[in-house]
Protein backbone atom coordinates (compact mmCIF):
# COMPACT_ATOMS: atom_id res chain seq x y z
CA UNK A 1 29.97 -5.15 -0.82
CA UNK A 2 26.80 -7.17 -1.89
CA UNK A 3 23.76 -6.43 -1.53
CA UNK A 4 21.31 -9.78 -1.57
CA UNK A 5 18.16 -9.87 -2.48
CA UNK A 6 17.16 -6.06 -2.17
CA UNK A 7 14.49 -4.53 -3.97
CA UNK A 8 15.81 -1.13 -6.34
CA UNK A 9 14.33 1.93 -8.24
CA UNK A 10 16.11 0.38 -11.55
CA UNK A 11 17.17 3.17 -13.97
CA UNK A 12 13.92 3.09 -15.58
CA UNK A 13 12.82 4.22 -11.83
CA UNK A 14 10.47 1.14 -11.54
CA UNK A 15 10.18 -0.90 -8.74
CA UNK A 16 12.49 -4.26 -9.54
CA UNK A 17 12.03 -6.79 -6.03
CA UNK A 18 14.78 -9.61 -5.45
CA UNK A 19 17.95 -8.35 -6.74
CA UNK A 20 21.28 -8.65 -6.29
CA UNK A 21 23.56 -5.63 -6.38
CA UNK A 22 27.54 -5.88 -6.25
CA UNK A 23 29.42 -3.07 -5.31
CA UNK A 24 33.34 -2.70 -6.13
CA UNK A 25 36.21 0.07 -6.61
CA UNK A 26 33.44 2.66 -5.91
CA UNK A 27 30.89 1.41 -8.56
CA UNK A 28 28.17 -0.52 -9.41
CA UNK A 29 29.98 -3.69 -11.01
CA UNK A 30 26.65 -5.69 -11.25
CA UNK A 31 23.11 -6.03 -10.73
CA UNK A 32 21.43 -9.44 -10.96
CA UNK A 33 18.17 -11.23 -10.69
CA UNK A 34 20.24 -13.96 -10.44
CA UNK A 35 22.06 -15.28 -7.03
CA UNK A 36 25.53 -13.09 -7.31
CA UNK A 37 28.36 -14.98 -5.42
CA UNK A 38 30.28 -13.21 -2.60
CA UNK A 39 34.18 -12.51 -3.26
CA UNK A 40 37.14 -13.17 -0.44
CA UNK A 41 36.11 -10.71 2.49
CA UNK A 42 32.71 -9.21 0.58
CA UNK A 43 30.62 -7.57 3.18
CA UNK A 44 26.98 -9.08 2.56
CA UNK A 45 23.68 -6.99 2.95
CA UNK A 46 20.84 -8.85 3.71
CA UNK A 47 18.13 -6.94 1.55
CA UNK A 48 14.86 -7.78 3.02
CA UNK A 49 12.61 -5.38 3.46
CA UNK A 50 15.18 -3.05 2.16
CA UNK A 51 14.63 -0.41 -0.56
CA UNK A 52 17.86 0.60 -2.28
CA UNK A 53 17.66 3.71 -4.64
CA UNK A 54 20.02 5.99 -6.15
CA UNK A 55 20.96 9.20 -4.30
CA UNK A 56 19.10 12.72 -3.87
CA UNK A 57 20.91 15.36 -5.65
CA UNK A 58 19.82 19.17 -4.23
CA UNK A 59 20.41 21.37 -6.54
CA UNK A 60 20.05 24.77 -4.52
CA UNK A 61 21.61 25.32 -1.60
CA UNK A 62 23.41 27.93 0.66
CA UNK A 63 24.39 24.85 3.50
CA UNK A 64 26.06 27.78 6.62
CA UNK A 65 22.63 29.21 6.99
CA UNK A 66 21.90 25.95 9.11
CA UNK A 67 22.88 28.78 11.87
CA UNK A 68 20.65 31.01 10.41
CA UNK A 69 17.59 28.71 11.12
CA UNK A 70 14.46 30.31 12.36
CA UNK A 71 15.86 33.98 11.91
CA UNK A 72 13.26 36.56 10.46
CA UNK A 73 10.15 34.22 10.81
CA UNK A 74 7.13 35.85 8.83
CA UNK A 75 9.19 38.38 6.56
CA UNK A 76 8.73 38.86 3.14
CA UNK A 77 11.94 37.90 0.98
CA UNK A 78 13.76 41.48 0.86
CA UNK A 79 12.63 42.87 4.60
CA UNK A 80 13.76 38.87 5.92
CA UNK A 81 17.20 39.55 3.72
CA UNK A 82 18.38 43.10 5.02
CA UNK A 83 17.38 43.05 8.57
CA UNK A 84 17.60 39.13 9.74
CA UNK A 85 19.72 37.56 7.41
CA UNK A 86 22.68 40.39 6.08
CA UNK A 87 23.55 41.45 9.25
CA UNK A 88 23.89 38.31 10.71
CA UNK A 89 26.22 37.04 8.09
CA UNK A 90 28.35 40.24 8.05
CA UNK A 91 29.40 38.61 11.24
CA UNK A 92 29.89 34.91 10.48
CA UNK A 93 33.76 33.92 10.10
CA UNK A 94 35.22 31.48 8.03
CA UNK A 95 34.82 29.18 11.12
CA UNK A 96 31.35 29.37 11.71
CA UNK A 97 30.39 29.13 7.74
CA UNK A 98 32.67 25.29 8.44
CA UNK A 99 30.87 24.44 11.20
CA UNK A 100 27.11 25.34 9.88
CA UNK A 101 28.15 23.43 6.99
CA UNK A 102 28.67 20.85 9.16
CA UNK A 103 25.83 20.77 10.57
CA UNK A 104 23.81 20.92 7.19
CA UNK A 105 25.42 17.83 6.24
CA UNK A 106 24.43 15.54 8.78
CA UNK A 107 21.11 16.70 8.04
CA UNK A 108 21.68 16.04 4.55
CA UNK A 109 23.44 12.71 4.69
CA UNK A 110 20.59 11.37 6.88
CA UNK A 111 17.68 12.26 4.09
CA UNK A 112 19.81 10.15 1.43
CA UNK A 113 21.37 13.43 -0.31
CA UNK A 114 24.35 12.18 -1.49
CA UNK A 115 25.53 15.20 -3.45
CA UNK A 116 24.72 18.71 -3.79
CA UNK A 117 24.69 22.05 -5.18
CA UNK A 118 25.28 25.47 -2.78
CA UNK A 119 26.17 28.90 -3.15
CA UNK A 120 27.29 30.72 -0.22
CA UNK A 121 30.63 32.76 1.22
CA UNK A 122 34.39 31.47 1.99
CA UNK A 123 34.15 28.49 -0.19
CA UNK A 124 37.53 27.17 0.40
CA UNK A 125 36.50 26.26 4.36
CA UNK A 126 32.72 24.84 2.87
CA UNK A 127 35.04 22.87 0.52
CA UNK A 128 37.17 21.76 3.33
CA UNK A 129 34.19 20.55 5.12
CA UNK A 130 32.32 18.44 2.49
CA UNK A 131 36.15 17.15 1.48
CA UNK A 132 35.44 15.17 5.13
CA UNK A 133 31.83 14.17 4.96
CA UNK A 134 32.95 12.40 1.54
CA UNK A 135 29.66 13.81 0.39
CA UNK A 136 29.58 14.96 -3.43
CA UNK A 137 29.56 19.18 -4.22
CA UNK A 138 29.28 21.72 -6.41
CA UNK A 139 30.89 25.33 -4.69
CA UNK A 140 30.46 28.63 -5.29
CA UNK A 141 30.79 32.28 -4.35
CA UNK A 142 27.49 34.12 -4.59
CA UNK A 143 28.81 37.22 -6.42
CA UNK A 144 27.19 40.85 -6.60
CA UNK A 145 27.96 44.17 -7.74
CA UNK A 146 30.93 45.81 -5.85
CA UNK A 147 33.24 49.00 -5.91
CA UNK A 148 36.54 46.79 -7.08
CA UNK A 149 37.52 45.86 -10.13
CA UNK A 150 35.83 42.32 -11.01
CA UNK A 151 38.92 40.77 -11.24
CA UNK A 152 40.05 41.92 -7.87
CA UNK A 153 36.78 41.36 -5.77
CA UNK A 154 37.20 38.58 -2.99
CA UNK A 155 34.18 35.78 -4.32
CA UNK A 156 36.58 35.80 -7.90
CA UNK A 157 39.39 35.29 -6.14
CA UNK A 158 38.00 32.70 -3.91
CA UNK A 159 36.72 30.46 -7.02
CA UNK A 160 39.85 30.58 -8.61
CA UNK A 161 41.58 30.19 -5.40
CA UNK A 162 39.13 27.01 -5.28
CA UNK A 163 39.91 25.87 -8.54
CA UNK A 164 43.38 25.42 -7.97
CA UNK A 165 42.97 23.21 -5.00
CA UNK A 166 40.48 20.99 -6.73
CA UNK A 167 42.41 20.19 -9.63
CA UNK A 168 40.95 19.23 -12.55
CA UNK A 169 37.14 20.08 -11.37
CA UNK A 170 36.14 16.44 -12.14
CA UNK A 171 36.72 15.08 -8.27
CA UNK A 172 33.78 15.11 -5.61
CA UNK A 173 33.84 18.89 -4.88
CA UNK A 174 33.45 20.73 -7.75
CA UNK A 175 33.58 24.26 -8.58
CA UNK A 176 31.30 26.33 -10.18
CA UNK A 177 30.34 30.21 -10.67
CA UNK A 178 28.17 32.19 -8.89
CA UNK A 179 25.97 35.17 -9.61
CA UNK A 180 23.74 36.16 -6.40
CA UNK A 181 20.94 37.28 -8.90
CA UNK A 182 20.05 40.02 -11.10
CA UNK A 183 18.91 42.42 -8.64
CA UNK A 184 22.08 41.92 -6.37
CA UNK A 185 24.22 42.27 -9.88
CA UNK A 186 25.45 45.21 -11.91
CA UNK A 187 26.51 44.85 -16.14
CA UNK A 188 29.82 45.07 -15.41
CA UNK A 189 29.67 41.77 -12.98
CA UNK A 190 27.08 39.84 -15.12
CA UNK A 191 29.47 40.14 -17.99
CA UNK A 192 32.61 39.60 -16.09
CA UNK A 193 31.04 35.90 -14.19
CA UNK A 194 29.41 35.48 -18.14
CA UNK A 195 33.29 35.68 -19.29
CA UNK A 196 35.01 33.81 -16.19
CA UNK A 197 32.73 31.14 -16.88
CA UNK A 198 33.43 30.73 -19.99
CA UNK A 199 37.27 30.60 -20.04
CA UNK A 200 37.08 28.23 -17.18
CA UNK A 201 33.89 26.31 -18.46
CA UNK A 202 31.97 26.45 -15.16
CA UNK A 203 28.82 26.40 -14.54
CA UNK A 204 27.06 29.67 -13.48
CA UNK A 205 24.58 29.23 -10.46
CA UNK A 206 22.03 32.06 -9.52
CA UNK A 207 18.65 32.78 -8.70
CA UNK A 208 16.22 33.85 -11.46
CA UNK A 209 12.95 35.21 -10.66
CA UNK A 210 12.37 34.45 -7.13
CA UNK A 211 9.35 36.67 -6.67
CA UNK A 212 7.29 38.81 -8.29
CA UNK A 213 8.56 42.09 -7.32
CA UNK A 214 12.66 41.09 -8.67
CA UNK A 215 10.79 39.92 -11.63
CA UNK A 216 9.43 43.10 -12.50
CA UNK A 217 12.08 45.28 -11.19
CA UNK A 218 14.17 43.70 -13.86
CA UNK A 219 11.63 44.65 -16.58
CA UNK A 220 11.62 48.12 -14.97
CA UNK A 221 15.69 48.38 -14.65
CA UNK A 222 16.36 47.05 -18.31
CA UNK A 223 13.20 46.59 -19.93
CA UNK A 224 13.84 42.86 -19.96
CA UNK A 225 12.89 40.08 -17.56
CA UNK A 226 15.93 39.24 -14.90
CA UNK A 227 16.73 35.91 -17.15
CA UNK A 228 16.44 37.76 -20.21
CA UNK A 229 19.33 40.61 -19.29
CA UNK A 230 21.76 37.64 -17.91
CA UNK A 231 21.34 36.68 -21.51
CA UNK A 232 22.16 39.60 -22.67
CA UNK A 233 25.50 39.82 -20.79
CA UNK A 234 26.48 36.12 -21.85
CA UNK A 235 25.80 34.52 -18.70
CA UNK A 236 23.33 31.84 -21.12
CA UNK A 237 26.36 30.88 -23.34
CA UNK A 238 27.42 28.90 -20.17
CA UNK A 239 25.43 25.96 -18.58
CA UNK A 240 23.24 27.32 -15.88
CA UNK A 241 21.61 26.20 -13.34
CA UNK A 242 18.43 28.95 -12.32
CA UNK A 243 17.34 28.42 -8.74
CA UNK A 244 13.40 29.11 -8.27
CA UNK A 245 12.24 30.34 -11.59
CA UNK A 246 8.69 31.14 -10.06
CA UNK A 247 8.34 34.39 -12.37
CA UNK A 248 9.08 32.74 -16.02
CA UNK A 249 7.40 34.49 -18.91
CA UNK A 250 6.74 32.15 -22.14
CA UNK A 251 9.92 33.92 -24.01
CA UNK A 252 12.02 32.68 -20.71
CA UNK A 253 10.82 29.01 -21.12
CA UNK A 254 12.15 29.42 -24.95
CA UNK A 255 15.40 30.62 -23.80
CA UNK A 256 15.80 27.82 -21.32
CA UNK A 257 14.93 25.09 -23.92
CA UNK A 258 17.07 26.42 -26.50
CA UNK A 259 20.18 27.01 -23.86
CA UNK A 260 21.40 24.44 -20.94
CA UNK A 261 19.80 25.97 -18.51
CA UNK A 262 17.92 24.09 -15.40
CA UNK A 263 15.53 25.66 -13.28
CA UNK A 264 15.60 24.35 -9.81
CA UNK A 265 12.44 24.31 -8.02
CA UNK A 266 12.50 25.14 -4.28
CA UNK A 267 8.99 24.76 -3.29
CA UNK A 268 9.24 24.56 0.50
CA UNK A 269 11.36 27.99 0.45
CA UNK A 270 9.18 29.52 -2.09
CA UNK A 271 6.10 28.55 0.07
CA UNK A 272 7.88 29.90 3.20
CA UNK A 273 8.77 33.14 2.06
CA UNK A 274 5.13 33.65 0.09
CA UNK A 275 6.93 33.82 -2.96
CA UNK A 276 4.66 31.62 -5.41
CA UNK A 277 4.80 28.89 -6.83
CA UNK A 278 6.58 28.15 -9.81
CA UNK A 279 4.77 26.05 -13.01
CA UNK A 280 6.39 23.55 -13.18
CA UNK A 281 3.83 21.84 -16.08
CA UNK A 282 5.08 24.67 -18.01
CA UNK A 283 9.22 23.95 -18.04
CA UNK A 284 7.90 20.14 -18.95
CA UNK A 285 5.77 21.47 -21.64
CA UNK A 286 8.84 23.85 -22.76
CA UNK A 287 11.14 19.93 -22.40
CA UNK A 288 13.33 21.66 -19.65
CA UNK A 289 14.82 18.98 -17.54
CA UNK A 290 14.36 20.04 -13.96
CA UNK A 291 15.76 19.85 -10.69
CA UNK A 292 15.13 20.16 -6.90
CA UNK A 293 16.49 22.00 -4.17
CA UNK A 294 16.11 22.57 -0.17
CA UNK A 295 17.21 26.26 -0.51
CA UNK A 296 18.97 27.79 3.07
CA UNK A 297 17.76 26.29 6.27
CA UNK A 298 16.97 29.75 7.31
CA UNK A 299 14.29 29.71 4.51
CA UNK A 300 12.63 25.99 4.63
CA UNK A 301 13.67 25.42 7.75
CA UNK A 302 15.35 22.24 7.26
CA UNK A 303 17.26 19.61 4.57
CA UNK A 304 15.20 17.33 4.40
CA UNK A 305 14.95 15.89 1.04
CA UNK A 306 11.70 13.19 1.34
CA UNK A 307 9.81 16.55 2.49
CA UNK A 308 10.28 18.19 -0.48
CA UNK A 309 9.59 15.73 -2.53
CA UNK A 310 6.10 15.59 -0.60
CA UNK A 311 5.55 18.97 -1.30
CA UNK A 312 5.98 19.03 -4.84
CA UNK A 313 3.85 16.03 -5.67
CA UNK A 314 0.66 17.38 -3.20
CA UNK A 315 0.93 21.09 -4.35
CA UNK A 316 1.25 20.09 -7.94
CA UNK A 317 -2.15 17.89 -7.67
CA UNK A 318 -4.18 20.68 -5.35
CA UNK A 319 -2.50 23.84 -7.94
CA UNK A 320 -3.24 21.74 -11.21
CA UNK A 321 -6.36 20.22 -9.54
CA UNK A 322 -4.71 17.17 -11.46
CA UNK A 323 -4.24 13.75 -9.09
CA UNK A 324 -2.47 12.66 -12.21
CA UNK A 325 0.37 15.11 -12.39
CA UNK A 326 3.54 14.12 -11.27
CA UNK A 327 3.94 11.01 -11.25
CA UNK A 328 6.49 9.51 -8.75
CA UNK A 329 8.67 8.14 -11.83
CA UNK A 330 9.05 11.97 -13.41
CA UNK A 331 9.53 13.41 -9.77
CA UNK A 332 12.11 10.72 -8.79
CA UNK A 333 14.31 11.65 -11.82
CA UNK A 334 14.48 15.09 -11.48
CA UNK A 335 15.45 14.44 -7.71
CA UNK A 336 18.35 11.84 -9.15
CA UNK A 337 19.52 11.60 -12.13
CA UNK A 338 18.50 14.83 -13.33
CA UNK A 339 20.11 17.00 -10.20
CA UNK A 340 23.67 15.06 -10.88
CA UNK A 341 23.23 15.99 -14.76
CA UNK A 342 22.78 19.68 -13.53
CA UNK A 343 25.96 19.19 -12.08
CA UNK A 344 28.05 17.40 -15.05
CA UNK A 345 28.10 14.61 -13.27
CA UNK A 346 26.77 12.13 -15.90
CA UNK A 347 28.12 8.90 -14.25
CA UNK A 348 26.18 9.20 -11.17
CA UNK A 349 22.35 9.23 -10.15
CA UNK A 350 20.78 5.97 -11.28
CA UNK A 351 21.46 2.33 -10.18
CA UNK A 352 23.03 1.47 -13.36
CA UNK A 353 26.17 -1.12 -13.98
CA UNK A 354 29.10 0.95 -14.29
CA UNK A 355 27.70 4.07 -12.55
CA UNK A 356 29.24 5.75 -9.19
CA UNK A 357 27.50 4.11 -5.75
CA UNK A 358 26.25 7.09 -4.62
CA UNK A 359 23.54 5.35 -3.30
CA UNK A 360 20.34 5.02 0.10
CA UNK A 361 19.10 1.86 1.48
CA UNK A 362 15.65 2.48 2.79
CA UNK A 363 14.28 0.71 5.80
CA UNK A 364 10.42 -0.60 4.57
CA UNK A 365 10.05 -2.74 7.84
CA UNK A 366 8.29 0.27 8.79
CA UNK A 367 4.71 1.09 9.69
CA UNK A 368 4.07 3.58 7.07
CA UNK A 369 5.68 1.92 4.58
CA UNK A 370 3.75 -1.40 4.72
CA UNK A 371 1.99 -2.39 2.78
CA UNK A 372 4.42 -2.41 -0.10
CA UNK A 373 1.89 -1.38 -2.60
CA UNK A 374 3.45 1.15 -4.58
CA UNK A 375 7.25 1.93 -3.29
CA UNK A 376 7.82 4.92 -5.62
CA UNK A 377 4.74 6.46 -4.52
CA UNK A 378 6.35 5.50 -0.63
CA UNK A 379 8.94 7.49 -1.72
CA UNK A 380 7.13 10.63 -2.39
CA UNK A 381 4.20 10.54 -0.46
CA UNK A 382 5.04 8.29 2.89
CA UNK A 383 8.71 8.08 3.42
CA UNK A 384 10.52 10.09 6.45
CA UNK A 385 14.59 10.99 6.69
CA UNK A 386 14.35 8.38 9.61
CA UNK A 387 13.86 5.76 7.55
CA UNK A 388 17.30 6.01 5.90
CA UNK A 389 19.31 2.94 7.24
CA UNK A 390 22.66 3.89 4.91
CA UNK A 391 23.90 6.45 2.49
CA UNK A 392 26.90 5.59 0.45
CA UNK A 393 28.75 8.30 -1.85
CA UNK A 394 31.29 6.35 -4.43
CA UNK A 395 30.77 3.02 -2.41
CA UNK A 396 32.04 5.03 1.15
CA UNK A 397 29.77 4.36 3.79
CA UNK A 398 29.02 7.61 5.28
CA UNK A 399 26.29 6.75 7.73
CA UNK A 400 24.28 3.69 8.69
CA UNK A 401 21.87 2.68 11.30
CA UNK A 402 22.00 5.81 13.02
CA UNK A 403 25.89 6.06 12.98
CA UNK A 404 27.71 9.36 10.73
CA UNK A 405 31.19 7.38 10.21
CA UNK A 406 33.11 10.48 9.15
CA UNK A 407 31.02 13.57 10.83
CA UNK A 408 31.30 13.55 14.64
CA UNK A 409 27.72 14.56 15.23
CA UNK A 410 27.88 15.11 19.28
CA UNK A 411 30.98 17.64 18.59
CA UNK A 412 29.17 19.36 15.56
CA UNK A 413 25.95 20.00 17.27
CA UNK A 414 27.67 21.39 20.27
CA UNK A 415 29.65 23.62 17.95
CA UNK A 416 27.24 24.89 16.12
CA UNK A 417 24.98 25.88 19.29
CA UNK A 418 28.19 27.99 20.93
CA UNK A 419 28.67 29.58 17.20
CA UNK A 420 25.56 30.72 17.20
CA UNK A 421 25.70 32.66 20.36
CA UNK A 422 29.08 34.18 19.31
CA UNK A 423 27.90 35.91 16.23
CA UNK A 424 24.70 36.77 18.20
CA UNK A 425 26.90 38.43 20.46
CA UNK A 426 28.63 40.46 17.95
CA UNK A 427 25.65 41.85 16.26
């Protein structure tokens, strides 16, 4: 595939107009200012008016709660867990978790997220799902305290289950380890995901700090904040990736720097569900690399990727009272590069010879996109989901110009509405 005369967020993420971009074997083989000659049966792109850029990596995620979606409106995070969300997922099967999966990823393929991170239940049918979107994944089981023995309890036996399919973990669904949270968790499970993670070397995904309340009920429980005690129990020796991170004291931020840890800011979630918002001047200050995530459809409400992105750049500026902060460069690399690093996937993320084509053509000929002034600040500040025209994981085409090419999207919405009203029934 060649792409002719497209304008790209170059690795640097600045704007670079007039390039050529070759695409082979599933990488980027070259990128040229220069006219790039098309091999035997090459599929040229005409590039005009065409933004290519690499693709959005969300790096929090629980992808079955697409059938979840406006459950528990106006609840406070606890009261909108236990009486909307629990019972409702007591009664999903592994069925319905495939098929709201489903439905998350067209939503996610068609706002340019090309891989992403998600912690949710029966993992093996998610995995199955995402294995035929061709998107990119990290997996896991969101573990809690339970009256088993750790090494009996169904989410441990479902990652290693997991793990066994997958291989060597290196492929496009990954594997990693998850802890629910610290309020959810007892020792006993902290140090039992700390030590499964460790002789497996997986990362450990959970949520630290969501609100005020779990923060201090951690102090309360164990006289130390909820990131501090995972620490404690070894969780910190493994890479980490800390969805929300609202609640962060100054001794957190030093833990985080010192350990590979990366908070994962959900803003549109944390806004939802009044939770706060997290300081994100502060984990820069600390040099924490960062990351973004959607969080559950049944918190945001949807997975859309340019809205977040929105979000973080206007509530930044009002909260900081700072037009300055943010800029789109910093915010577009924690969306990218930074979310695939999250994920070990250090080949991936930028538009960069030699790097996977996981990769979103933009569509500028568009009303609010013109003028072309400032195309990274399009991105953050003007740019819809609609104005996708392609997303391509390891040079597969897995949607353009309004076609999914390996998610049946009539079938999938269908199925998801008569899921729905089956585990409605059963409630």
């Amino acid at each position: 595939m060649l792409f002719k005369s497209v304008t790209i967020l170059n690795e640097h993420f600045d704007i670079e107009k007039d390039v050529d971009v070759r695409i082979e074997d599933g990488k980027i083989k070259e990128i040229s200012k220069d006219r790039l000659e098309p091999y035997d049966a090459t599929r040229i792109i005409d590039g005009k008016h065409r933004l290519l850029i690499p693709g959005f990596a969300n790096v929090h995620c629980h992808v079955p709660m697409t059938l979840l979606r406006g459950r528990g409106e106006g609840l406070d995070l606890w009261t909108w867990l236990t009486t909307a969300i629990f019972p409702f997922e007591a009664k999903m099967t592994a069925d319905d978790m495939k098929i709201g999966t489903r439905l998350g990823l067209l939503e996610m393929i068609r706002s340019g997220i090309t891989t992403f991170t998600d912690m949710y239940l029966n993992i093996g049918a998610i995995a199955e799902a995402v294995a035929e979107s061709k998107l990119r994944a990290n997996l896991c089981f969101g573990l809690s305290a339970g009256e088993e023995p750790f090494d009996q309890r169904r989410g441990v036996k479902e990652t290693l289950d997991l793990l066994k399919t997958v291989g060597t973990n290196q492929g496009r669904v990954k594997v990693d380890l998850g802890l629910h949270a610290e309020y959810t968790s007892d020792e006993e499970t902290v140090r039992g995901v700390a030590a499964l993670a460790k002789e497996h070397q997986l990362i450990v995904h959970t949520h630290i700090s969501e609100t005020k309340n779990e923060h201090q009920g951690s102090i309360e429980r164990h006289g130390m904040t909820p990131l501090a005690w995972l620490n404690h129990c070894g969780i910190l020796e493994n890479p980490v990736i800390a969805a929300h991170c609202v609640y962060v004291t100054a001794e957190d931020l030093k833990l985080m720097a010192e350990k590979d840890v990366t908070p994962v800011h959900c803003i549109s979630s944390n806004l939802k569900l009044g939770s706060g918002v997290a300081d994100i001047g502060a984990w820069q200050k600390a040099g924490i690399p960062y990351a973004i995530g959607t969080d559950g459809a049944a918190s945001n409400n949807n997975l859309n990727f340019f809205e977040e992105l929105h979000l973080v750049s206007l509530v930044h500026k009002g909260v900081t009272k700072d037009p300055t902060f943010l800029q789109p460069k910093e915010l577009l690399a924690a969306a990218t590069m930074r979310g695939y690093a999250s994920q070990k996937r250090t080949n991936a993320g930028l538009i960069k010879e030699g790097y996977d084509a996981d990769l979103v053509l933009i569509d500028l000929d568009k009303p609010h996109l013109v003028p072309e002034n400032d195309l990274a600040s399009h991105l953050c500040h003007s740019a819809q989901a609609e104005d996708v025209c392609m997303t391509m994981v390891g040079g597969d085409i897995l949607y353009e110009d309004g076609t999914f090419t390996t998610l049946d999207e009539e079938k999938i919405l269908a199925e998801a509405r008569q899921a729905t009203k089956e585990i409605l029934a059963r409630i």
